[in-house]
PDB file of N, CA and C in Angstrom:
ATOM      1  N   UNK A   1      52.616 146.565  80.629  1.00  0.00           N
ATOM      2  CA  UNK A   1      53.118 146.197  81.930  1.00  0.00           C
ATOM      3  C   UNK A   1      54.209 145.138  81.744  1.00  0.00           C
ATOM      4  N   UNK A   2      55.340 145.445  82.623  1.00  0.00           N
ATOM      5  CA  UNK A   2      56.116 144.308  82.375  1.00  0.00           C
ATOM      6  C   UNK A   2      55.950 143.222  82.996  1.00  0.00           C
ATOM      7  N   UNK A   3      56.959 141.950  82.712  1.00  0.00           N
ATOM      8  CA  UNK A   3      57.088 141.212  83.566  1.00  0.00           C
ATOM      9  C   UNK A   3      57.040 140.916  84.950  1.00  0.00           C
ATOM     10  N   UNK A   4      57.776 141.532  85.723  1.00  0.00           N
ATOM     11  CA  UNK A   4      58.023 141.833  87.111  1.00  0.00           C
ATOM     12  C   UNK A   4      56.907 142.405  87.533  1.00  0.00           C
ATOM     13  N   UNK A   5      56.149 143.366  86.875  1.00  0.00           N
ATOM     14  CA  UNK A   5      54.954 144.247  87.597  1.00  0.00           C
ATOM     15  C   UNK A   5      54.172 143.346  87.550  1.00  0.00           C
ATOM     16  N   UNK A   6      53.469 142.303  86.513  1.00  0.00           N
ATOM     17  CA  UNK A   6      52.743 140.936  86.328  1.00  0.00           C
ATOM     18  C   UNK A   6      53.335 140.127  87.359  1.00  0.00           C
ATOM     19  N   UNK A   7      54.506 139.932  87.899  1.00  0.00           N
ATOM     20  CA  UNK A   7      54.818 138.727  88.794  1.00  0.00           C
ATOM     21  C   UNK A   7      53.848 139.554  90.102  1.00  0.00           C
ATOM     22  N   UNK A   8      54.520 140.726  90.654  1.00  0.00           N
ATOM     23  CA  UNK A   8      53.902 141.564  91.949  1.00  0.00           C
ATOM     24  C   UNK A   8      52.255 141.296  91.856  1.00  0.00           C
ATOM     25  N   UNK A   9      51.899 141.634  90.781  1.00  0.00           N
ATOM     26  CA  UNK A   9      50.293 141.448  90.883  1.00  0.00           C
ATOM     27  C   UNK A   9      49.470 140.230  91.330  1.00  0.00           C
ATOM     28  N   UNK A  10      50.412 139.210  90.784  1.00  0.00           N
ATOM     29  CA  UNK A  10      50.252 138.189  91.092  1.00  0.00           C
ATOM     30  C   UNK A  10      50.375 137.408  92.616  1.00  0.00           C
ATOM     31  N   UNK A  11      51.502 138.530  93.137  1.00  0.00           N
ATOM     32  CA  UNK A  11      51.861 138.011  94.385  1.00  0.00           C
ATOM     33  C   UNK A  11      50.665 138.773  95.054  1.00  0.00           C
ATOM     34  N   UNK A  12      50.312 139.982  94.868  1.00  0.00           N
ATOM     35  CA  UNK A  12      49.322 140.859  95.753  1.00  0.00           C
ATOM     36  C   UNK A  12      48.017 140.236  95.530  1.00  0.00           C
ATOM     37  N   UNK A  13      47.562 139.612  94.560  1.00  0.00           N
ATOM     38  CA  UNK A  13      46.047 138.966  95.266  1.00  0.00           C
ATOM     39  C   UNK A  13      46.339 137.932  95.568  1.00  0.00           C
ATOM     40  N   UNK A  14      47.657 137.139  95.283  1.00  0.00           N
ATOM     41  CA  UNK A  14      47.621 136.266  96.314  1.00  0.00           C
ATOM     42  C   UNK A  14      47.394 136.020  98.125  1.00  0.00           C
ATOM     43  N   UNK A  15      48.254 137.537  98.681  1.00  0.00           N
ATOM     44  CA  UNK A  15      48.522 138.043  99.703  1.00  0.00           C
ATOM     45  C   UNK A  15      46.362 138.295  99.788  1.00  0.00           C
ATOM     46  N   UNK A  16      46.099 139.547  98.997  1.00  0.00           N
ATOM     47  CA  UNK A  16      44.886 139.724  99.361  1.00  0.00           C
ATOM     48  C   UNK A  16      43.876 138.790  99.469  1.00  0.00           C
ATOM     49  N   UNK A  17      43.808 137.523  98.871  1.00  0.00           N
ATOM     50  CA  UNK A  17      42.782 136.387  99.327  1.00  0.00           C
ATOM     51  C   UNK A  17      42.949 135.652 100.909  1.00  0.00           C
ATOM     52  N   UNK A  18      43.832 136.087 101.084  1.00  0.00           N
ATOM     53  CA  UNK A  18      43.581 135.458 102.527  1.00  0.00           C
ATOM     54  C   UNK A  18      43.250 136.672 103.653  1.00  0.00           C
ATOM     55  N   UNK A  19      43.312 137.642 103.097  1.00  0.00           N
ATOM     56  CA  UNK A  19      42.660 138.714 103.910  1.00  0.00           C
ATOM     57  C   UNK A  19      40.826 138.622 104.045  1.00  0.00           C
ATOM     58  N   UNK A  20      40.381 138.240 103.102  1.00  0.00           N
ATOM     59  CA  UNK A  20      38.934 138.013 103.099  1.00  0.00           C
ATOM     60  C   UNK A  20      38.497 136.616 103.584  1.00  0.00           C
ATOM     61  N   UNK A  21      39.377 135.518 102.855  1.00  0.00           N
ATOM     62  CA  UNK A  21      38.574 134.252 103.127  1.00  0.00           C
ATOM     63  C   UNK A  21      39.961 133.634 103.575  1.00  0.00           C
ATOM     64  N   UNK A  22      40.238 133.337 104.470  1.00  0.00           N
ATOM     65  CA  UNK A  22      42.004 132.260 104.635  1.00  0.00           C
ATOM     66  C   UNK A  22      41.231 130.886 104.406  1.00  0.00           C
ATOM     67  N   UNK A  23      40.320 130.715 104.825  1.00  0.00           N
ATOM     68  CA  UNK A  23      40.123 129.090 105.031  1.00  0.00           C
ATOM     69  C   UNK A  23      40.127 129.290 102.589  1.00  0.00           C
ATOM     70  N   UNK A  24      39.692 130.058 102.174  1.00  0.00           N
ATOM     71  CA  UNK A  24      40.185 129.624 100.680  1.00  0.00           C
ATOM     72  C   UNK A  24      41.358 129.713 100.321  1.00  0.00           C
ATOM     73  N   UNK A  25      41.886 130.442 100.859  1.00  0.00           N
ATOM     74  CA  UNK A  25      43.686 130.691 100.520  1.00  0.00           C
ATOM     75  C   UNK A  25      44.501 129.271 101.362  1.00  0.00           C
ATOM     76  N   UNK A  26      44.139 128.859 101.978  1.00  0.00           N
ATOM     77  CA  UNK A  26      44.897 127.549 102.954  1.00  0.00           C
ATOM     78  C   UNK A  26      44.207 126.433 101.827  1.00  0.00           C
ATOM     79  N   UNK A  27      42.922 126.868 101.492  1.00  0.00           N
ATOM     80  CA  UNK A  27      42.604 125.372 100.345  1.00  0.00           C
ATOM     81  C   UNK A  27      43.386 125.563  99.210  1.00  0.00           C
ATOM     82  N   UNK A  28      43.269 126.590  98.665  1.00  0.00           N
ATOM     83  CA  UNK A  28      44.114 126.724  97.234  1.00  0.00           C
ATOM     84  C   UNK A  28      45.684 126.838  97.590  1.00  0.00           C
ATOM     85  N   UNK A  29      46.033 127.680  98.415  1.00  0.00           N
ATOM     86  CA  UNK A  29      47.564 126.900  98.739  1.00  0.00           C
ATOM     87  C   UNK A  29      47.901 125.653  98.999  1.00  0.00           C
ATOM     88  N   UNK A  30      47.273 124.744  99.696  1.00  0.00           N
ATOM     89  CA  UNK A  30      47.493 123.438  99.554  1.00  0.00           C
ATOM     90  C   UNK A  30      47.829 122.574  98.951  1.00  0.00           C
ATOM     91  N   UNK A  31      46.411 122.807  97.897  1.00  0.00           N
ATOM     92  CA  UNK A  31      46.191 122.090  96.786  1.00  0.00           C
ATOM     93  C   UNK A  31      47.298 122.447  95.604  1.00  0.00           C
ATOM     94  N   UNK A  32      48.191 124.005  95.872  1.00  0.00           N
ATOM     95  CA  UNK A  32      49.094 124.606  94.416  1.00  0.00           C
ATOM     96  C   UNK A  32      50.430 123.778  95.309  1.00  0.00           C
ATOM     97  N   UNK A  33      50.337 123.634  96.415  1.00  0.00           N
ATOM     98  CA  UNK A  33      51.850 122.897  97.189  1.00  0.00           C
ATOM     99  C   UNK A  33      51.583 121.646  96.744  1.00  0.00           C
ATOM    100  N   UNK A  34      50.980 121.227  97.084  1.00  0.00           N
ATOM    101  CA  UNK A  34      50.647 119.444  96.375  1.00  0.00           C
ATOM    102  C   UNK A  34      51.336 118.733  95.245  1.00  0.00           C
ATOM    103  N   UNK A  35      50.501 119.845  94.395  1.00  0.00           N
ATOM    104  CA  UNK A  35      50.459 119.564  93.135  1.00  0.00           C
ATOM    105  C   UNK A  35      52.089 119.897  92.347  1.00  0.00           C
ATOM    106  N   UNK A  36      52.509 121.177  92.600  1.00  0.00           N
ATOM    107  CA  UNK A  36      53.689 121.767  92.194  1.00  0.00           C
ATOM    108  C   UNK A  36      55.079 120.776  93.121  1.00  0.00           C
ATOM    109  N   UNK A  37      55.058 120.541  94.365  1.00  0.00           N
ATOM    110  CA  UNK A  37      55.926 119.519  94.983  1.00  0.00           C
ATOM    111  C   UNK A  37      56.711 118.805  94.021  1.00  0.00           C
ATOM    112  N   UNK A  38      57.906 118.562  94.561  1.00  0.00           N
ATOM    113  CA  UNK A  38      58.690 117.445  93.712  1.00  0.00           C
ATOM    114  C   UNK A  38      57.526 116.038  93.823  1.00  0.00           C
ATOM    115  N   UNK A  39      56.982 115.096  93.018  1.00  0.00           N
ATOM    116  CA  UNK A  39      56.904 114.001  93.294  1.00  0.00           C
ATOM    117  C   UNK A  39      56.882 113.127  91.785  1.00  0.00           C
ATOM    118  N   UNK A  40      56.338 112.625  90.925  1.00  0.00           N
ATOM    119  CA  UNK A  40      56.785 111.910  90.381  1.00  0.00           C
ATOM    120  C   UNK A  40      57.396 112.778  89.178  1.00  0.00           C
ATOM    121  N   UNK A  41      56.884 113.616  89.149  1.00  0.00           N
ATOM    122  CA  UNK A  41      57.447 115.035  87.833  1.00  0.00           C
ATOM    123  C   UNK A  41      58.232 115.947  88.951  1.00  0.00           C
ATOM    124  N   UNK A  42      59.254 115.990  88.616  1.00  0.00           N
ATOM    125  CA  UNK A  42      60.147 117.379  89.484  1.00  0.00           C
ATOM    126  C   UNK A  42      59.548 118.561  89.443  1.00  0.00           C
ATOM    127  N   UNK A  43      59.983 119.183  90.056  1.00  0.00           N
ATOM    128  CA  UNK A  43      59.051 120.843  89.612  1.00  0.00           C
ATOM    129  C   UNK A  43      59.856 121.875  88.182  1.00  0.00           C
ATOM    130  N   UNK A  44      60.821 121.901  87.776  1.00  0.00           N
ATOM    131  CA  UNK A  44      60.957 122.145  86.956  1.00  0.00           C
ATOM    132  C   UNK A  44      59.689 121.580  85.602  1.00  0.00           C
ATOM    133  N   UNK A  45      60.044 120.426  85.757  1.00  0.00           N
ATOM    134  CA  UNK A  45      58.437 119.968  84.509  1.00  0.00           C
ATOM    135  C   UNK A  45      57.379 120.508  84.972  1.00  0.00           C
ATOM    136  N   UNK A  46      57.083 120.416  86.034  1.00  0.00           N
ATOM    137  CA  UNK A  46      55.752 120.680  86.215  1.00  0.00           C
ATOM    138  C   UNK A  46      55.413 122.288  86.011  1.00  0.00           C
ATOM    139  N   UNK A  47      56.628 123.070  86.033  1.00  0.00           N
ATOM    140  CA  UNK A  47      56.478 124.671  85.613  1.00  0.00           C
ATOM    141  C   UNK A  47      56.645 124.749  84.140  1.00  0.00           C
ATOM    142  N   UNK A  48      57.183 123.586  83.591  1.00  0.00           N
ATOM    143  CA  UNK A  48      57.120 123.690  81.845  1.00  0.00           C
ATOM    144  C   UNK A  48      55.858 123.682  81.602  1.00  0.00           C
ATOM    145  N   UNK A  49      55.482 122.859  82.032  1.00  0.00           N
ATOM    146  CA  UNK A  49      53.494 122.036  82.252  1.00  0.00           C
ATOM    147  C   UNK A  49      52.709 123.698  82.598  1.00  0.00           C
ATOM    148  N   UNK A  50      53.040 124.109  83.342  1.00  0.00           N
ATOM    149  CA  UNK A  50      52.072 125.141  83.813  1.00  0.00           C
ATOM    150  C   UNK A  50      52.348 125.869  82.926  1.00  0.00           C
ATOM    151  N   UNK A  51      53.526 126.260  82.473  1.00  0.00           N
ATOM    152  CA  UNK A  51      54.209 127.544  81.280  1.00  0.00           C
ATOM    153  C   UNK A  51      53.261 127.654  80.492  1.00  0.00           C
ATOM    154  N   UNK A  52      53.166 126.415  79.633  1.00  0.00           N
ATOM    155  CA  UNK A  52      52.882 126.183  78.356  1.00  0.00           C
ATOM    156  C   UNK A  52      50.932 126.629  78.433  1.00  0.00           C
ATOM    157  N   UNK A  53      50.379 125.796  79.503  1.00  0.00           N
ATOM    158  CA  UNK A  53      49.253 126.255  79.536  1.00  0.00           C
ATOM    159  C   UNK A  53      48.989 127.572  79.952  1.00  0.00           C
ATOM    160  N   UNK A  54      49.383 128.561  80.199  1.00  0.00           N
ATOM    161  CA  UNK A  54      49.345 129.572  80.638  1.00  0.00           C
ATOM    162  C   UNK A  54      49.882 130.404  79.493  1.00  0.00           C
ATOM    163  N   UNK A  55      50.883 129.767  78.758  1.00  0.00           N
ATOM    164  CA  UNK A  55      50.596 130.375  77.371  1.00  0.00           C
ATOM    165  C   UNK A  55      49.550 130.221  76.284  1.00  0.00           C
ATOM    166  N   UNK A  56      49.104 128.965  76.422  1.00  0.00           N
ATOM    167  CA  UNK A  56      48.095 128.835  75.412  1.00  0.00           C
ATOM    168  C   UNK A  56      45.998 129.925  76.196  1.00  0.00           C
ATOM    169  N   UNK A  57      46.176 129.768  77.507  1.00  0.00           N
ATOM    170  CA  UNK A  57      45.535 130.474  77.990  1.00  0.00           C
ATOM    171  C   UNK A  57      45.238 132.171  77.886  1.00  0.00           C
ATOM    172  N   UNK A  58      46.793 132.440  77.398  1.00  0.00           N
ATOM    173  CA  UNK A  58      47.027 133.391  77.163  1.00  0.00           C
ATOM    174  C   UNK A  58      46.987 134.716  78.340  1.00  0.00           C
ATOM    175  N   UNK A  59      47.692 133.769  79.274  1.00  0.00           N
ATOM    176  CA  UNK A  59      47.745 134.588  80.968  1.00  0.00           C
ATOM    177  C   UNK A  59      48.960 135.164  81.019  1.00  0.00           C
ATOM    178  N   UNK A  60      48.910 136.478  80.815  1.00  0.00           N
ATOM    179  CA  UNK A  60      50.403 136.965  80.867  1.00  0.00           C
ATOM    180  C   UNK A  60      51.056 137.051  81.895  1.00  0.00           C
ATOM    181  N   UNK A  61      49.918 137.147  83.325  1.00  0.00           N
ATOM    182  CA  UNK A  61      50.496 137.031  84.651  1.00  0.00           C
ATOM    183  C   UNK A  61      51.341 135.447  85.000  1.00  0.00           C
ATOM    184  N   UNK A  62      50.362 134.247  84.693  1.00  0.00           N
ATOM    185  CA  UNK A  62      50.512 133.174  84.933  1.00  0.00           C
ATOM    186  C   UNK A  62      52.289 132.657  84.011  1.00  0.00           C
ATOM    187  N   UNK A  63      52.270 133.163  82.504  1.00  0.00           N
ATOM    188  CA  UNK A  63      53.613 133.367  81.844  1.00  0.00           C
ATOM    189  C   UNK A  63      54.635 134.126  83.024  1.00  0.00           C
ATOM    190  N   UNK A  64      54.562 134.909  83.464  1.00  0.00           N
ATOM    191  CA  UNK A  64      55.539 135.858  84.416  1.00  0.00           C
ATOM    192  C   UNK A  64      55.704 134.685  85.678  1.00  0.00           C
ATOM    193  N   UNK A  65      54.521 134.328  86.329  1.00  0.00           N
ATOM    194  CA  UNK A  65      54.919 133.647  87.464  1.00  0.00           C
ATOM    195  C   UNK A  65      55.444 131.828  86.887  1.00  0.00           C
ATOM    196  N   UNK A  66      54.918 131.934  85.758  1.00  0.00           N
ATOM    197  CA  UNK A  66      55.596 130.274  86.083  1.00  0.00           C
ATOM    198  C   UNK A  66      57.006 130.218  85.322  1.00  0.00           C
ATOM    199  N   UNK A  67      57.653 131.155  84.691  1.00  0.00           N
ATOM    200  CA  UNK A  67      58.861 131.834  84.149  1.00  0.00           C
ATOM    201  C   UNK A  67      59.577 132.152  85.430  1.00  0.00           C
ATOM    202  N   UNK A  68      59.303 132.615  86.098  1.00  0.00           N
ATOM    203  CA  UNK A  68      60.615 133.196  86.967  1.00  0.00           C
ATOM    204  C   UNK A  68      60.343 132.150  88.406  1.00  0.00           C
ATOM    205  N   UNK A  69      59.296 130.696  88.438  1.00  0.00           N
ATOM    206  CA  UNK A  69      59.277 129.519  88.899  1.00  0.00           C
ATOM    207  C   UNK A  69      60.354 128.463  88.082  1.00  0.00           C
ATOM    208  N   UNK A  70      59.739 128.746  87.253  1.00  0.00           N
ATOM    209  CA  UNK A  70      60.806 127.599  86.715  1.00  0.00           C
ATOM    210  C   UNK A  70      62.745 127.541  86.080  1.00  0.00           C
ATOM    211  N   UNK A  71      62.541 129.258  86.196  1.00  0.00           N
ATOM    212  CA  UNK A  71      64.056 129.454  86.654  1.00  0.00           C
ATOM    213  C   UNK A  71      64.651 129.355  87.935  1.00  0.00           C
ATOM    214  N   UNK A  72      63.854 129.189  88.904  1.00  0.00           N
ATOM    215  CA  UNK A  72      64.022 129.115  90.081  1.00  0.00           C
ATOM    216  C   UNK A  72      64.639 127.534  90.295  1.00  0.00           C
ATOM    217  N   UNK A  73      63.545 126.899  89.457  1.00  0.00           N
ATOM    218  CA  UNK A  73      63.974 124.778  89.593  1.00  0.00           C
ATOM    219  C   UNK A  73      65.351 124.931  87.951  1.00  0.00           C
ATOM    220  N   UNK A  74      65.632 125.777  87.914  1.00  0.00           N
ATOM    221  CA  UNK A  74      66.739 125.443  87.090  1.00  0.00           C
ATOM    222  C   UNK A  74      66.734 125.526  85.725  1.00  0.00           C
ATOM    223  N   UNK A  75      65.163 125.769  85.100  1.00  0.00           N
ATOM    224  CA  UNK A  75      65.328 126.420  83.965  1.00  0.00           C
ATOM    225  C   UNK A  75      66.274 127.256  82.921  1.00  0.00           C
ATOM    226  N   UNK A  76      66.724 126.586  81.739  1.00  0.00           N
ATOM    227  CA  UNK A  76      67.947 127.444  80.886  1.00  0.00           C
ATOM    228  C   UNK A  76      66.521 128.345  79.607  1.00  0.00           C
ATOM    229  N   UNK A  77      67.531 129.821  79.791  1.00  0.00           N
ATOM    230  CA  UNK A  77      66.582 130.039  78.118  1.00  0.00           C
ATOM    231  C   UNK A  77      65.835 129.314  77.492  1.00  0.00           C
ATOM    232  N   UNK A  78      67.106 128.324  76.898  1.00  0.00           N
ATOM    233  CA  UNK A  78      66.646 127.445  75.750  1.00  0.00           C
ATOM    234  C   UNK A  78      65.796 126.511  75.844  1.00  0.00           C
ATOM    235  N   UNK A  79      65.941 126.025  77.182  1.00  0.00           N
ATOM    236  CA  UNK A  79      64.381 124.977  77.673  1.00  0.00           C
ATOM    237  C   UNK A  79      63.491 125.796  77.740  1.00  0.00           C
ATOM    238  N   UNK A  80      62.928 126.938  78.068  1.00  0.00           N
ATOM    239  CA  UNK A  80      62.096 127.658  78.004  1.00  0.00           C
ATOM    240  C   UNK A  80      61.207 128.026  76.765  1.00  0.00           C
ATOM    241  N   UNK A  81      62.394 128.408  75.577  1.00  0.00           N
ATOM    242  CA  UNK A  81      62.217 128.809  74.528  1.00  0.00           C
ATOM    243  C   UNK A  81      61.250 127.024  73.696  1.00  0.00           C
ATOM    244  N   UNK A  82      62.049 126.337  74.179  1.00  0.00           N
ATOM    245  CA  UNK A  82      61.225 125.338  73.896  1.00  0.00           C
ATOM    246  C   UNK A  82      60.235 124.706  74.200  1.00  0.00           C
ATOM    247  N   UNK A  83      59.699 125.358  75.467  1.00  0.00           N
ATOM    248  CA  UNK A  83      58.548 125.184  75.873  1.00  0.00           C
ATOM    249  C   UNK A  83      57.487 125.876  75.471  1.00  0.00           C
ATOM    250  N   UNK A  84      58.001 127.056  74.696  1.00  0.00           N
ATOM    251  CA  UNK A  84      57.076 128.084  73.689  1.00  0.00           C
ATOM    252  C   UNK A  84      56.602 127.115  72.123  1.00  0.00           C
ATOM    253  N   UNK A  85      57.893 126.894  71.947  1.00  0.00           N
ATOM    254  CA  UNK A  85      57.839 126.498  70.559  1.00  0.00           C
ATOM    255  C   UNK A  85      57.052 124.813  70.534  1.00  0.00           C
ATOM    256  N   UNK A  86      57.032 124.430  72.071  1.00  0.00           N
ATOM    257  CA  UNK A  86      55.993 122.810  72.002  1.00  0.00           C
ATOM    258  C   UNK A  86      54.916 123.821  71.730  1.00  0.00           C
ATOM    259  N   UNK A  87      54.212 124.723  72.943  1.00  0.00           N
ATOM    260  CA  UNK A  87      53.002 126.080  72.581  1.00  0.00           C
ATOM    261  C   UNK A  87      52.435 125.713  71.624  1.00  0.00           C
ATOM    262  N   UNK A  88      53.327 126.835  70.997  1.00  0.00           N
ATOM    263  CA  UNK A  88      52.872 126.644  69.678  1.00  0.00           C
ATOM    264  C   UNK A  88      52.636 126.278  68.390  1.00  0.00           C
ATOM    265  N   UNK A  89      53.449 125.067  68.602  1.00  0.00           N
ATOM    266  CA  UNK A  89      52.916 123.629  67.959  1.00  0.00           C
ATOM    267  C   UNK A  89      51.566 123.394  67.950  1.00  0.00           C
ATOM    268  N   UNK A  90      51.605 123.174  69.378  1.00  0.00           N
ATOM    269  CA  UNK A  90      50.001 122.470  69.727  1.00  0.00           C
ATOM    270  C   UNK A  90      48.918 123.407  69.591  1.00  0.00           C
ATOM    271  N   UNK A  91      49.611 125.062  69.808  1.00  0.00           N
ATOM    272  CA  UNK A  91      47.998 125.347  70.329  1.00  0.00           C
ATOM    273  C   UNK A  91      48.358 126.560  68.736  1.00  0.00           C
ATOM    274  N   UNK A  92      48.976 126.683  67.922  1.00  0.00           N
ATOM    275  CA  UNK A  92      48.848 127.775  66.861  1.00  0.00           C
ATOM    276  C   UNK A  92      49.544 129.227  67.079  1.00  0.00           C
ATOM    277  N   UNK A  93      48.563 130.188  66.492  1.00  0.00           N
ATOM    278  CA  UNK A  93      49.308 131.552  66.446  1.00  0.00           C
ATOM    279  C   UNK A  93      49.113 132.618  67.630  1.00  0.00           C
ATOM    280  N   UNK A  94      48.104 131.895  68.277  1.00  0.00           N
ATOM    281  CA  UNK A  94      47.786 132.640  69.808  1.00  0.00           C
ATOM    282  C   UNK A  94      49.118 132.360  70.369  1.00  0.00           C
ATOM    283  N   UNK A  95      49.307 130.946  70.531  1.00  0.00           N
ATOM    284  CA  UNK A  95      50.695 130.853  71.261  1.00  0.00           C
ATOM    285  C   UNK A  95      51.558 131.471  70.728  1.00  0.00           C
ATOM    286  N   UNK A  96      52.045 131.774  69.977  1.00  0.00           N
ATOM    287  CA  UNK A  96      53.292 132.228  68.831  1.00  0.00           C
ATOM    288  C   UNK A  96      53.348 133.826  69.344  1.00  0.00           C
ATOM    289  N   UNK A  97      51.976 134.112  69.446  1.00  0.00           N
ATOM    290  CA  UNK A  97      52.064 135.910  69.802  1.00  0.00           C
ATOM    291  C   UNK A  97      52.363 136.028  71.592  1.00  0.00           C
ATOM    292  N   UNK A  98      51.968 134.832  72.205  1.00  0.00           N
ATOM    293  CA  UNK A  98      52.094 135.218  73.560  1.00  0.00           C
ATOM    294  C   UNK A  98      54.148 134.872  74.275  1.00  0.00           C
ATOM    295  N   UNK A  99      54.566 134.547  73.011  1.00  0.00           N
ATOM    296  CA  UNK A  99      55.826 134.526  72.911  1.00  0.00           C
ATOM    297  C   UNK A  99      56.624 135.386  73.325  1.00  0.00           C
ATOM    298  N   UNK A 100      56.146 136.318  72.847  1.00  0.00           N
ATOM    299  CA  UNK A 100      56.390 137.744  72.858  1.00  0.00           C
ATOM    300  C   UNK A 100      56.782 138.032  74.853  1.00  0.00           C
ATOM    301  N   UNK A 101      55.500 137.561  75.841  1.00  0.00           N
ATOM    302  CA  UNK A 101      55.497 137.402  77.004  1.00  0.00           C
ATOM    303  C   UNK A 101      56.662 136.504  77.280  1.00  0.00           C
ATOM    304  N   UNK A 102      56.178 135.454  77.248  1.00  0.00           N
ATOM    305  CA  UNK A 102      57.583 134.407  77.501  1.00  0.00           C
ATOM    306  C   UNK A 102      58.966 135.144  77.141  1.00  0.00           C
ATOM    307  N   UNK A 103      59.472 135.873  76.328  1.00  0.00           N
ATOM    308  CA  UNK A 103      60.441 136.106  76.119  1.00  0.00           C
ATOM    309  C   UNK A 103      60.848 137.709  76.990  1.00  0.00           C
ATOM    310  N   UNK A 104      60.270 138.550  77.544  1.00  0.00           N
ATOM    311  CA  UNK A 104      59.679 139.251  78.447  1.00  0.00           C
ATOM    312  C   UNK A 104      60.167 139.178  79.731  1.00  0.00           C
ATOM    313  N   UNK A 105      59.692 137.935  79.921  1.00  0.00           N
ATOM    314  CA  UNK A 105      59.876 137.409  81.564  1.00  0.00           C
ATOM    315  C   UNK A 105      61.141 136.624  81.691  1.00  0.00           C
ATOM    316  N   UNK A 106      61.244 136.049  80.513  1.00  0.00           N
ATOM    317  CA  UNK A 106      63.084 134.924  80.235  1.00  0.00           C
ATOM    318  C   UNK A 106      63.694 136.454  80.414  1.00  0.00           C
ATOM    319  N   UNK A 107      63.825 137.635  79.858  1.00  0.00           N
ATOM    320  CA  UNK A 107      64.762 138.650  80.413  1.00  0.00           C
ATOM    321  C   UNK A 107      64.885 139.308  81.268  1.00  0.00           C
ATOM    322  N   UNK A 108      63.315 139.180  81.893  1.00  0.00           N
ATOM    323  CA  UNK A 108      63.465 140.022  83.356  1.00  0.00           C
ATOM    324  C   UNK A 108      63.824 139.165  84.164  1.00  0.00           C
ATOM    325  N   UNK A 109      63.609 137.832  84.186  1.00  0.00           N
ATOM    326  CA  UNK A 109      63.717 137.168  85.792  1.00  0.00           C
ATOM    327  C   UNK A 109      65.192 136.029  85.331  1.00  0.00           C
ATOM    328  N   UNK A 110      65.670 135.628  84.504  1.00  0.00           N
ATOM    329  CA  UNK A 110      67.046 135.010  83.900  1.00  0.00           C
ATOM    330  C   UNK A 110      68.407 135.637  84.151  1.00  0.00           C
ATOM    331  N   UNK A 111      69.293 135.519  84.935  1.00  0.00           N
ATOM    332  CA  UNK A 111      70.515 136.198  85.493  1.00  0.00           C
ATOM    333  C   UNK A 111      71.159 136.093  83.870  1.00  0.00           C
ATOM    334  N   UNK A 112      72.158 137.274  83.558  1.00  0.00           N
ATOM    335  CA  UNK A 112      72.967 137.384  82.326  1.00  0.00           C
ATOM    336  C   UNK A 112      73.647 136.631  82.696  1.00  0.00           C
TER     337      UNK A 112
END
């Protein structure tokens, strides 16, 4: 599955949790507006921040959505690419293979 089909999926249970429970979708939206908000970390960091754990998690959806977030706050390739390579510093060869994703989503959602 690519990138983009991982971002949609992502958007569709988002959409579908508030069809069952809204009062959980109004808590967890809240709490992801809060937190993601510009305030003392801009949101660009804070999508490096999410990137990276979501690579070491090894969430290929969460890689797709916080990739084509953090090109959104202004993300270049190369900051990206380096947000792989902190990865997998810290977290080893899991990160190193989920690279593969990161680099995936840097081409689907990154204007040429």
């Amino acid at each position: 599955m690519d990138a983009k089909q991982k971002l949609n999926e992502v958007n569709r249970i988002m959409a579908e949790t508030g069809k069952d429970n809204s009062k959980f979708q109004n808590a967890f939206f809240g709490f992801m507006s809060a937190t993601m908000d510009n305030s003392v970390l801009d949101q660009k960091t804070k999508e490096f921040i999410a990137l990276s754990l979501g690579m070491a998690a090894r969430c290929e959806w969460c890689i797709s959505y916080h990739v084509n977030n953090a090109i959104k706050a202004g993300a270049t390739r190369k900051e990206l690419m380096e947000v792989g390579y902190i990865t997998t510093l810290m977290y080893g060869s899991q990160a190193l293979m989920e690279m593969n994703s990161l680099v995936d989503a840097i081409n689907a959602f990154l204007p040429e």
